[in-house]
Protein backbone atom coordinates (compact mmCIF):
# COMPACT_ATOMS: atom_id res chain seq x y z
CA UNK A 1 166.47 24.63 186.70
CA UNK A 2 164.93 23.50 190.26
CA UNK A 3 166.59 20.24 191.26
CA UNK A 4 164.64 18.43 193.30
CA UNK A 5 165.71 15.19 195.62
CA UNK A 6 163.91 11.70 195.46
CA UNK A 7 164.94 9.45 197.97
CA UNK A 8 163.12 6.17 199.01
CA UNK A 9 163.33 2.32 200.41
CA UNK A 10 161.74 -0.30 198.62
CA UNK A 11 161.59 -3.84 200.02
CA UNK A 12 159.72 -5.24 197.49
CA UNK A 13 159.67 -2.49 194.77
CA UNK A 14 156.46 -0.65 195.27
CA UNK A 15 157.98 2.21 197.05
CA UNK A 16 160.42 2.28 194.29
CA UNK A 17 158.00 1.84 191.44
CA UNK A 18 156.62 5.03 193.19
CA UNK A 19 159.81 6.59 193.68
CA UNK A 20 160.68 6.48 190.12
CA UNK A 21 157.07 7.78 188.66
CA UNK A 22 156.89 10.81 191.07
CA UNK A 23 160.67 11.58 189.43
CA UNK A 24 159.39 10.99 186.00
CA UNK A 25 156.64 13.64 187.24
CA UNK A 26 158.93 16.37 188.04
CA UNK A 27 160.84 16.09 185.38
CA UNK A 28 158.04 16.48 182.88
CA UNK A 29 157.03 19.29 185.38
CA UNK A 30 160.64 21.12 183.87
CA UNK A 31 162.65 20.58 186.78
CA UNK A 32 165.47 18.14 187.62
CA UNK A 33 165.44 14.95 189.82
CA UNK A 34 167.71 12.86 191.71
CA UNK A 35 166.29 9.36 192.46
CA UNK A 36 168.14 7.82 195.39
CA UNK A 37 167.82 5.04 197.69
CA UNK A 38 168.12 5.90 201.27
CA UNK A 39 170.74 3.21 201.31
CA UNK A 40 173.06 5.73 199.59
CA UNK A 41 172.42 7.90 202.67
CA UNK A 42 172.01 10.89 200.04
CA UNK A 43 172.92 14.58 201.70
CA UNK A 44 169.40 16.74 201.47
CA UNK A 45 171.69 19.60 202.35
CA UNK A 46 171.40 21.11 199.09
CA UNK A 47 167.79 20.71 198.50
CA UNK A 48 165.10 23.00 199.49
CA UNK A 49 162.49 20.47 198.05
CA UNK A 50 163.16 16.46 199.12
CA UNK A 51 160.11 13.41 198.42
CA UNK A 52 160.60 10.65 200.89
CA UNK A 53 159.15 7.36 199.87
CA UNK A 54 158.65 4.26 202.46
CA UNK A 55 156.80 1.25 202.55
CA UNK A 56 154.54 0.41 205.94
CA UNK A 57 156.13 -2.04 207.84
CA UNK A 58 155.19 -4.14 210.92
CA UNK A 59 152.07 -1.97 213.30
CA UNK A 60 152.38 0.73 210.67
CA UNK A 61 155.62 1.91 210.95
CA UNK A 62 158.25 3.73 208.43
CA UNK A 63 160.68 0.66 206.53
CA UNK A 64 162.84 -0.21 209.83
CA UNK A 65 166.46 -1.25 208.97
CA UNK A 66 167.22 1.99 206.44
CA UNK A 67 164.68 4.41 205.93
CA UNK A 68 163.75 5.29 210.04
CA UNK A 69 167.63 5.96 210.49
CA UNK A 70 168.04 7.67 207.35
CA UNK A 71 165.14 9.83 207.85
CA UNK A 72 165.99 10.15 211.88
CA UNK A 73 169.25 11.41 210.84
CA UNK A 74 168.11 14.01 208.90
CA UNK A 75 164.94 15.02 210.72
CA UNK A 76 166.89 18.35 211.60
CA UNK A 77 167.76 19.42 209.09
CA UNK A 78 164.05 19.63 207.33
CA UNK A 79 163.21 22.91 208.62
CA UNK A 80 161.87 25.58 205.62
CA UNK A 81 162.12 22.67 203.05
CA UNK A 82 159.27 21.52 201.22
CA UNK A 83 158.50 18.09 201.73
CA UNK A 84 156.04 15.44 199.86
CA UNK A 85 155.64 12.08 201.79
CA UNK A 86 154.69 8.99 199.55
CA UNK A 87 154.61 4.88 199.92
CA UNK A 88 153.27 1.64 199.79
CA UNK A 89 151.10 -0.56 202.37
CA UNK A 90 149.92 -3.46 202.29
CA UNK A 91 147.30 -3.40 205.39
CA UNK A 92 145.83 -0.69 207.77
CA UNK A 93 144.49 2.30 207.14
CA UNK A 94 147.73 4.91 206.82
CA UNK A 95 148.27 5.70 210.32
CA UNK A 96 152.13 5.27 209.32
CA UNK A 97 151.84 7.83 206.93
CA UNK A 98 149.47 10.29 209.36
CA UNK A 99 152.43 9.79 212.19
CA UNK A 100 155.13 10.58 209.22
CA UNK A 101 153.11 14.04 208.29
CA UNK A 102 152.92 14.93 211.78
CA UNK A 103 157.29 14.22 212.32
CA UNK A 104 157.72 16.35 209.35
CA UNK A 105 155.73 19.11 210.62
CA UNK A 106 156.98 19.33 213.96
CA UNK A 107 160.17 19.20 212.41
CA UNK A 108 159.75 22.32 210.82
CA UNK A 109 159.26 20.52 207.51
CA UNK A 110 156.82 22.16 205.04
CA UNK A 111 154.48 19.76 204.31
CA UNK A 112 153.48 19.05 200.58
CA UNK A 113 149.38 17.73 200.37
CA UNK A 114 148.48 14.75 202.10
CA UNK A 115 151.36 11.39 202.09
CA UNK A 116 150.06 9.63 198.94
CA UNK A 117 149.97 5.44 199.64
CA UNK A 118 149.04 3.24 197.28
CA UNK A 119 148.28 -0.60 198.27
CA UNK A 120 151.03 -2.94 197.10
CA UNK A 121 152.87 -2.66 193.77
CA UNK A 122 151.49 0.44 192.00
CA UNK A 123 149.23 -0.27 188.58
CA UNK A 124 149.24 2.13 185.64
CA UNK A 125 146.71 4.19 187.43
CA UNK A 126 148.61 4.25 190.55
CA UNK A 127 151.68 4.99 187.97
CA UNK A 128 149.84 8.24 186.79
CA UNK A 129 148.96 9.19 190.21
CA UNK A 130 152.39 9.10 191.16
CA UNK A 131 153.51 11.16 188.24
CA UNK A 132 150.78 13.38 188.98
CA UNK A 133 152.25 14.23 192.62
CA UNK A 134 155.46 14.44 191.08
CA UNK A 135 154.39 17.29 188.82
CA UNK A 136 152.38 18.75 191.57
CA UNK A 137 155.55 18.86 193.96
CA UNK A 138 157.82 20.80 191.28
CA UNK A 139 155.63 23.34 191.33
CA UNK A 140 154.84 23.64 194.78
């Protein structure tokens, strides 16, 4: 069974809310995931297929004080894994996520569809969507 690696920072629990319906996705895809927060500083070592969740923060910027380390830290070691991008915002118009794409790409990174952001705390719909990309990611 394909395990697959969840990791995400929620201030306020939309990026977790997220977090936790793409994992339900993959796993009713068939395939196993780990749901971590980037707080854990989780190893992607042994993962050749990682989501990364983060909320927009300040002028459209990845979550500041633990997900831009975490995700600067591992930045090299992306290269040939598949990646899906996901999180919350509460204003603009995604450039955050855009910028994130573009990191993950140079970075080697194979990029999974376009970052999926929903606007503030994710409703059933938003749930669905979420599992959705989950289930679309396993078998990617």
């Amino acid at each position: 069974m394909e395990k697959i690696l969840v990791v995400y920072t929620s201030t306020t629990g939309n990026t977790q809310a997220m977090a936790e319906a793409v994992a339900e996705g993959i796993r009713a895809a068939g395939a196993e995931a780990d749901c971590i927060d980037a707080c854990m500083n989780p190893s992607v070592a042994d993962f050749d297929k990682i989501a990364l969740g983060s909320p927009a923060m300040g002028a459209e910027v990845l979550e500041e004080s633990v997900f831009e380390p975490f995700f600067s830290a591992i930045e090299n070691q992306l290269q040939g894994k598949k990646i899906a991008l996901f999180g919350s915002y509460g204003w603009g118009d995604g450039q955050w996520m855009r910028d994130w794409q573009d990191r993950v790409e140079q970075d080697g990174g194979v990029l999974f569809e376009q970052g999926l952001i929903i606007n503030g705390m994710p409703d059933e719909e938003g749930k669905a969507e979420c599992r959705s990309f989950g289930e679309r990611f396993a078998a990617f």
